[in-house]
PDB file of N, CA and C in Angstrom:
ATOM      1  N   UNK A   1      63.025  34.369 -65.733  1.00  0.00           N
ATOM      2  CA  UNK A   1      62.913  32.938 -65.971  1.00  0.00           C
ATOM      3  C   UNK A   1      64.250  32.465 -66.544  1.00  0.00           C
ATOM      4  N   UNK A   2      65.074  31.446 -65.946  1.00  0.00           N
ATOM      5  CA  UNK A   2      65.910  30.632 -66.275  1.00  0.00           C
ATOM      6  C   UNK A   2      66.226  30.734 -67.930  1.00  0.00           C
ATOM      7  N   UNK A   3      67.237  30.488 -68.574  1.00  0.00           N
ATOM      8  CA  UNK A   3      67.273  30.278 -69.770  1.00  0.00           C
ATOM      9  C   UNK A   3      66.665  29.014 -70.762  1.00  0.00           C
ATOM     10  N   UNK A   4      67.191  27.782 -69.881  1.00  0.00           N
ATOM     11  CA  UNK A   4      67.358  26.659 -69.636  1.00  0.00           C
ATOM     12  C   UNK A   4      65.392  26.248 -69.631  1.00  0.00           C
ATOM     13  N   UNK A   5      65.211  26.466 -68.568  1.00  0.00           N
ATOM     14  CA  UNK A   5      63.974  26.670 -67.964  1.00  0.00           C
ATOM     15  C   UNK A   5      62.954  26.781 -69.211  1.00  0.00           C
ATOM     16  N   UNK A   6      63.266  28.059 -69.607  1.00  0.00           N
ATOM     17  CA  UNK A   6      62.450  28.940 -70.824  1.00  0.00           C
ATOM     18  C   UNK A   6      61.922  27.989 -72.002  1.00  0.00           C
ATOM     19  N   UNK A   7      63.229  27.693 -72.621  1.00  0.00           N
ATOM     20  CA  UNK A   7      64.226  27.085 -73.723  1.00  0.00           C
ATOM     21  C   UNK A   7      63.131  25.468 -73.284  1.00  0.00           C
ATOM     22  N   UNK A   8      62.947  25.113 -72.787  1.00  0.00           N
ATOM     23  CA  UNK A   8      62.461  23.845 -72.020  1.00  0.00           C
ATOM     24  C   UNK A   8      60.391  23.893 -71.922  1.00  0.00           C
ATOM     25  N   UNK A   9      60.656  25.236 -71.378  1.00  0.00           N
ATOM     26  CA  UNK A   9      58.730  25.495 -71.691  1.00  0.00           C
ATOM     27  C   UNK A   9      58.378  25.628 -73.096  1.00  0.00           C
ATOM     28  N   UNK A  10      58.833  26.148 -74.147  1.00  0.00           N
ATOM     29  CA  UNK A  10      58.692  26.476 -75.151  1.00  0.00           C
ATOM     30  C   UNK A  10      58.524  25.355 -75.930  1.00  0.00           C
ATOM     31  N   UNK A  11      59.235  24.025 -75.838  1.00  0.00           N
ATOM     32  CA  UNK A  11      59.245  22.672 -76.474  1.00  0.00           C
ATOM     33  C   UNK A  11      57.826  22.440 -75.863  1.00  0.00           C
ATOM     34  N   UNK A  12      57.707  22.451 -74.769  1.00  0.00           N
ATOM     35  CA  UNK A  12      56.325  21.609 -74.604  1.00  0.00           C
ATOM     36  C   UNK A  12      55.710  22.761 -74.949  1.00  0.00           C
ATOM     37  N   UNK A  13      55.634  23.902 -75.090  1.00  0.00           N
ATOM     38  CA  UNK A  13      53.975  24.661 -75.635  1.00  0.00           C
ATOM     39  C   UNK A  13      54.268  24.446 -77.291  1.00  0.00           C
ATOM     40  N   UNK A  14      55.196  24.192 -77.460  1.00  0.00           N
ATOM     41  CA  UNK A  14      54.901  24.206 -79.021  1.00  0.00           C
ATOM     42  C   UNK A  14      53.929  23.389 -79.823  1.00  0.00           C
ATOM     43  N   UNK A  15      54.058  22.229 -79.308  1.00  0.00           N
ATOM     44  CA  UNK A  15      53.075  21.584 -79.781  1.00  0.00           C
ATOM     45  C   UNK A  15      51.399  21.711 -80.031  1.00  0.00           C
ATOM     46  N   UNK A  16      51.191  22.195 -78.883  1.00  0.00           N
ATOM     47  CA  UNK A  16      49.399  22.971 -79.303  1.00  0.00           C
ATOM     48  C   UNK A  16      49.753  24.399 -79.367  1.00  0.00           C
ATOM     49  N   UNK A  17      50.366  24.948 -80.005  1.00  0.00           N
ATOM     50  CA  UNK A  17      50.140  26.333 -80.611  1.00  0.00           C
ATOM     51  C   UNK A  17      49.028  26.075 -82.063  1.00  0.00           C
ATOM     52  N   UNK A  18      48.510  26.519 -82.282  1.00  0.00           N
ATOM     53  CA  UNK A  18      47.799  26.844 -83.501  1.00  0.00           C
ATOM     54  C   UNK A  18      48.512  26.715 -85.024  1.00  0.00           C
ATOM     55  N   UNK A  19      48.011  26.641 -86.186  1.00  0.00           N
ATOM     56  CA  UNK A  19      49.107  26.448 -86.865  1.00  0.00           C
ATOM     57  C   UNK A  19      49.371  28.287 -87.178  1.00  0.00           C
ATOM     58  N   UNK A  20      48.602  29.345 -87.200  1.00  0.00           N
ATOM     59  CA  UNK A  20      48.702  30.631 -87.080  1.00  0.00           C
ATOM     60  C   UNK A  20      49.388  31.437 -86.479  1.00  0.00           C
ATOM     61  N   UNK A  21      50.033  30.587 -85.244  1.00  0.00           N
ATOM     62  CA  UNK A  21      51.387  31.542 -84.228  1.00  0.00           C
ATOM     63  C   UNK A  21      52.310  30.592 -84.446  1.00  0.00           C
ATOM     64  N   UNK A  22      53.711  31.191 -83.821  1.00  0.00           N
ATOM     65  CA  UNK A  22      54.906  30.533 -84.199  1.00  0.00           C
ATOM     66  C   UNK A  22      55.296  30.440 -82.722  1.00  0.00           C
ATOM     67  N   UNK A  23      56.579  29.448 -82.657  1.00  0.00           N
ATOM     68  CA  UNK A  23      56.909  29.452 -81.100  1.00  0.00           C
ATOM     69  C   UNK A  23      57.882  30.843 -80.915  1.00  0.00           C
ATOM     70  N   UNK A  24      58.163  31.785 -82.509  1.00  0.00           N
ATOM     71  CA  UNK A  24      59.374  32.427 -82.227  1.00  0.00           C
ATOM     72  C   UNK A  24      58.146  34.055 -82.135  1.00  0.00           C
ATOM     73  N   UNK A  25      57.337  33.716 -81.832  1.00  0.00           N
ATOM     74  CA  UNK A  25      56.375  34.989 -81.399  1.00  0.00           C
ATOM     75  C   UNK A  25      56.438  34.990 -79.784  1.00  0.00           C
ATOM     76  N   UNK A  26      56.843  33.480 -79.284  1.00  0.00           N
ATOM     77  CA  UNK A  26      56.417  33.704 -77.660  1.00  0.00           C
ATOM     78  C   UNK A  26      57.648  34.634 -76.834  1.00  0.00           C
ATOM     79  N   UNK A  27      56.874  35.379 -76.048  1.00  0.00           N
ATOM     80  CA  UNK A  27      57.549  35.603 -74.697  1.00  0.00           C
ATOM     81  C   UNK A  27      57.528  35.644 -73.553  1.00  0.00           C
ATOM     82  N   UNK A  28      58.172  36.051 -72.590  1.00  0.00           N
ATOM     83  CA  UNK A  28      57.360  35.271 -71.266  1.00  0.00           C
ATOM     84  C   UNK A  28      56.171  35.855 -70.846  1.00  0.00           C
ATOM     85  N   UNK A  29      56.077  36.675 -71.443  1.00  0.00           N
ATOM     86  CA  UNK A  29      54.392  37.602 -71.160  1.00  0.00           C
ATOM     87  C   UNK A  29      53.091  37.349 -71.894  1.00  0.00           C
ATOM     88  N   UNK A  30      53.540  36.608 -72.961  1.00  0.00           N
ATOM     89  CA  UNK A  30      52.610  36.067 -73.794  1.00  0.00           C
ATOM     90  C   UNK A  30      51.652  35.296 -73.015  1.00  0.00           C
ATOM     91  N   UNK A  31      50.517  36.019 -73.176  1.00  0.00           N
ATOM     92  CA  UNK A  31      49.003  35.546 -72.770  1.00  0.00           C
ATOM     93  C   UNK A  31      48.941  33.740 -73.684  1.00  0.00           C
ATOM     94  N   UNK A  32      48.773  33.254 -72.712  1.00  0.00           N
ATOM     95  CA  UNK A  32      48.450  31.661 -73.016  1.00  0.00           C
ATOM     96  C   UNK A  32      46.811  31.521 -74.075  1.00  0.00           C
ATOM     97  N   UNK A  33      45.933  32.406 -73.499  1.00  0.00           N
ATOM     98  CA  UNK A  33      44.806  31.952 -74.249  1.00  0.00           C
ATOM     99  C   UNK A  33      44.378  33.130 -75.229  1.00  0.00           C
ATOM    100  N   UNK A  34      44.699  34.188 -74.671  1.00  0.00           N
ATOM    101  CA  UNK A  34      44.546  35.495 -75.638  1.00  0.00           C
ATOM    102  C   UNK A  34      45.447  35.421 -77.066  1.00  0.00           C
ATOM    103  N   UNK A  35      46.767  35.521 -76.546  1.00  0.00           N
ATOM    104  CA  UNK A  35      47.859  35.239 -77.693  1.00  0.00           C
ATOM    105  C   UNK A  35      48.012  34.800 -78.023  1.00  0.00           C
ATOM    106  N   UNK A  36      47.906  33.559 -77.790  1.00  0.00           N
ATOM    107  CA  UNK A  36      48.641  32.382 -78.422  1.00  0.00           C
ATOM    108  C   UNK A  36      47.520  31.478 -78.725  1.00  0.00           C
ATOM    109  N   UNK A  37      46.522  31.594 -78.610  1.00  0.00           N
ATOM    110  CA  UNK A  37      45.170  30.984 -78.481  1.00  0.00           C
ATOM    111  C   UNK A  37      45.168  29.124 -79.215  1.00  0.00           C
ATOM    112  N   UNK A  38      45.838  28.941 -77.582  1.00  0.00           N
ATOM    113  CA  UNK A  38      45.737  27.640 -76.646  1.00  0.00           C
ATOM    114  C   UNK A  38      44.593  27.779 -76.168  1.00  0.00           C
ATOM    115  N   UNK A  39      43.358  26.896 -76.341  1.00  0.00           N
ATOM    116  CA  UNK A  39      42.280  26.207 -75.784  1.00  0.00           C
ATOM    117  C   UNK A  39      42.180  25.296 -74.245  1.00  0.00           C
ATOM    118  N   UNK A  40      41.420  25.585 -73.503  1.00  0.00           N
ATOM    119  CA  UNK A  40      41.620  25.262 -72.202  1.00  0.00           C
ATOM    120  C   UNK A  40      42.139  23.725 -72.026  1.00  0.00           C
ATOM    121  N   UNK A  41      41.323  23.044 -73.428  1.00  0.00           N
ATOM    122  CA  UNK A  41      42.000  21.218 -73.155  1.00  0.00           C
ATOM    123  C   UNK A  41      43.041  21.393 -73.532  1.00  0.00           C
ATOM    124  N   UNK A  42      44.104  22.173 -74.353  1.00  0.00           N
ATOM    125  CA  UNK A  42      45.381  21.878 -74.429  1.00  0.00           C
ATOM    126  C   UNK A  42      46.135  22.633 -72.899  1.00  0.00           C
ATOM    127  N   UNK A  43      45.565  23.795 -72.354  1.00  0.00           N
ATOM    128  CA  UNK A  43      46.357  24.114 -71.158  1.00  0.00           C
ATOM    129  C   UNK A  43      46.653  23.167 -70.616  1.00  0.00           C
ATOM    130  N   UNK A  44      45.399  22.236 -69.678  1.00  0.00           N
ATOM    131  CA  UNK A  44      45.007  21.088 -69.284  1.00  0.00           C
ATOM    132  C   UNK A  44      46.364  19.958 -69.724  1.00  0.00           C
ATOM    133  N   UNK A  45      46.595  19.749 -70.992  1.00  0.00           N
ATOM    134  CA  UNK A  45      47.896  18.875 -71.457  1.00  0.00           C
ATOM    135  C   UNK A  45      49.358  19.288 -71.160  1.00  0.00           C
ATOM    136  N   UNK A  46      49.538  20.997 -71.648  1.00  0.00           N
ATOM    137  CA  UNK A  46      50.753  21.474 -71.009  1.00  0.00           C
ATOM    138  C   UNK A  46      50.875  21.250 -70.066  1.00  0.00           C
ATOM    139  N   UNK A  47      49.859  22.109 -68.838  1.00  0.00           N
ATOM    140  CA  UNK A  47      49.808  21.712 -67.478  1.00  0.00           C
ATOM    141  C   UNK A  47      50.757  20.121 -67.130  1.00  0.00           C
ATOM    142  N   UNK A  48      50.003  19.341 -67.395  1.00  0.00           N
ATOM    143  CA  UNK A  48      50.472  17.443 -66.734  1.00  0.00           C
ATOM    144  C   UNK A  48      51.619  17.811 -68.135  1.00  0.00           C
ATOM    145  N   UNK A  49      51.950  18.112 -68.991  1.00  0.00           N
ATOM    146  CA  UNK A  49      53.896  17.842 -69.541  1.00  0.00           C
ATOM    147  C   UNK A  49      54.554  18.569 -68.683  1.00  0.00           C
ATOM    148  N   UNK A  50      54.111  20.207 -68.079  1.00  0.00           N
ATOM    149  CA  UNK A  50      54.897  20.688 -67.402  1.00  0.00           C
ATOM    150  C   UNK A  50      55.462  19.554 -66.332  1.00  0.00           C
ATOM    151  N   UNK A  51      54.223  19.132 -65.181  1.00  0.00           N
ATOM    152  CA  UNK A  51      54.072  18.525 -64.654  1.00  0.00           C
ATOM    153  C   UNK A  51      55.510  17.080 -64.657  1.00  0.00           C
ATOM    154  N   UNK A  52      55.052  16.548 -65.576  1.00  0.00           N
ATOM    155  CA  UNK A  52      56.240  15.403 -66.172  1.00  0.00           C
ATOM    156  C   UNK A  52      57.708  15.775 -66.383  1.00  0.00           C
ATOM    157  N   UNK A  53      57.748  17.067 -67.010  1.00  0.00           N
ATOM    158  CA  UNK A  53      58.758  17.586 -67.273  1.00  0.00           C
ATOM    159  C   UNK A  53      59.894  17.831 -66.027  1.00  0.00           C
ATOM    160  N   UNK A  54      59.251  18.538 -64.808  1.00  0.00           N
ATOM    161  CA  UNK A  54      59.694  19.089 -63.582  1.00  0.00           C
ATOM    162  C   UNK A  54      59.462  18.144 -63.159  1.00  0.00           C
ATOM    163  N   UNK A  55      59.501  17.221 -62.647  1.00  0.00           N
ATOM    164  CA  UNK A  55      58.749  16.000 -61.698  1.00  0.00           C
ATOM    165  C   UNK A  55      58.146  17.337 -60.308  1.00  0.00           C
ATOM    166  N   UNK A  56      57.004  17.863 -60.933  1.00  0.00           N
ATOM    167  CA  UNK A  56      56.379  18.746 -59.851  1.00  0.00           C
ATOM    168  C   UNK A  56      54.998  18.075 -59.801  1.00  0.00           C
ATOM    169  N   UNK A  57      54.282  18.349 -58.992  1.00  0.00           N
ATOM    170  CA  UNK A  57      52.726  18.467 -58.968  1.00  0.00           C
ATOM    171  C   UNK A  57      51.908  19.868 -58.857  1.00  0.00           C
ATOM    172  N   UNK A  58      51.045  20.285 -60.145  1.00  0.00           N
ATOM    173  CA  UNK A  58      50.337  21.518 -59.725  1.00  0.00           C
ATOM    174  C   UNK A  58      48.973  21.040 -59.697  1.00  0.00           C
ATOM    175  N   UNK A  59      48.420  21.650 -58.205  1.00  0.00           N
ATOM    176  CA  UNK A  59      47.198  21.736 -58.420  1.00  0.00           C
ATOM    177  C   UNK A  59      46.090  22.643 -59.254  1.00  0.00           C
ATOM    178  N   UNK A  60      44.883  22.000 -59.309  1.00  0.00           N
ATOM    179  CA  UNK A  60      43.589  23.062 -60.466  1.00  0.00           C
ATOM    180  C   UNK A  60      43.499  24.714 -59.837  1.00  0.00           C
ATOM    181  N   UNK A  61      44.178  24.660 -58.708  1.00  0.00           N
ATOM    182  CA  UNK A  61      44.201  26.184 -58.426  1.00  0.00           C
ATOM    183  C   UNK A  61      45.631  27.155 -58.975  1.00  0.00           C
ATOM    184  N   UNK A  62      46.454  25.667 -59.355  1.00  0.00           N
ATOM    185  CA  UNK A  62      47.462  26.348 -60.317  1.00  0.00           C
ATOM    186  C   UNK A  62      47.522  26.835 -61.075  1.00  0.00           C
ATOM    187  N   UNK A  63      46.467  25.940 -62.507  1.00  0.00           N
ATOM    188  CA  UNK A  63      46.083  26.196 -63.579  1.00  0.00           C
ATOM    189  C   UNK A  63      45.478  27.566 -63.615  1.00  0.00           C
ATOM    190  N   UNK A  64      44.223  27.326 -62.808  1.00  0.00           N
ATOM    191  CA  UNK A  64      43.422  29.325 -63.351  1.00  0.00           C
ATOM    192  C   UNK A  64      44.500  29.884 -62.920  1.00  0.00           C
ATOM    193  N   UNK A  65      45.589  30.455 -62.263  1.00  0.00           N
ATOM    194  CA  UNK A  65      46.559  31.182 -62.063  1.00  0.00           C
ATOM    195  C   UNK A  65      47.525  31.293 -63.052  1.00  0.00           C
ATOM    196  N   UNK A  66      47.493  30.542 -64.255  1.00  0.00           N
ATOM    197  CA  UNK A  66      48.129  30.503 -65.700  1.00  0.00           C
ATOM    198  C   UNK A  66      47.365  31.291 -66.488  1.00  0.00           C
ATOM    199  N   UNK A  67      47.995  32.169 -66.950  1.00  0.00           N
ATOM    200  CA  UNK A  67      47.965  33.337 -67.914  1.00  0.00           C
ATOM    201  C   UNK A  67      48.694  33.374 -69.070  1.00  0.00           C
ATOM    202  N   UNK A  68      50.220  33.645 -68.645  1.00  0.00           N
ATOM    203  CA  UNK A  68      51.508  33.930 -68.962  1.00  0.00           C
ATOM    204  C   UNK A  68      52.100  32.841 -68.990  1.00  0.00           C
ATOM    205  N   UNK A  69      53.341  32.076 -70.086  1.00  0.00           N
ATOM    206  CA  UNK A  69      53.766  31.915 -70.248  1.00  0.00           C
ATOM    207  C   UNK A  69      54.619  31.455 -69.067  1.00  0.00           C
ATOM    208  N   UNK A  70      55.091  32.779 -68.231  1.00  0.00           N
ATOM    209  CA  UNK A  70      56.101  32.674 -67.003  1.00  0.00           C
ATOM    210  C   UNK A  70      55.467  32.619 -66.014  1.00  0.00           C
ATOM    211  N   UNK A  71      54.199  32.414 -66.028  1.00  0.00           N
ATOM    212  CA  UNK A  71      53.027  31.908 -64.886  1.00  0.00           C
ATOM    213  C   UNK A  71      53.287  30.349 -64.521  1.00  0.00           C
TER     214      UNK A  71
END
């Protein structure tokens, strides 16, 4: 994963991390709901910032395919 890229996902997951994890625990393997235990309505929010962020569109078959961080 890009540096840039990375450096860029990490701002938007920071915000619904828990107050119990830190953003300087993540890596790109870091389990989204196991590890870092993000709740499916905040995936749901990353998801549409990613979304905003990239001017991309992912579809709901994107999402269950999010695990990881670098997913």
């Amino acid at each position: 994963m890009a540096e840039a890229y990375y450096s860029q996902l990490l701002d938007i997951i920071k915000p619904y991390l828990p107050e119990d994890v830190s953003v300087t625990d993540i890596t790109p393997d870091s389990h989204l709901l196991e590890e870092l235990n993000i709740n499916s309505a905040h995936l749901v929010d990353i998801m549409l910032d990613v979304e905003d962020a990239y001017d991309i569109i992912l579809e709901n078959e994107d999402m269950e395919k999010m695990e990881t961080v670098s997913d």
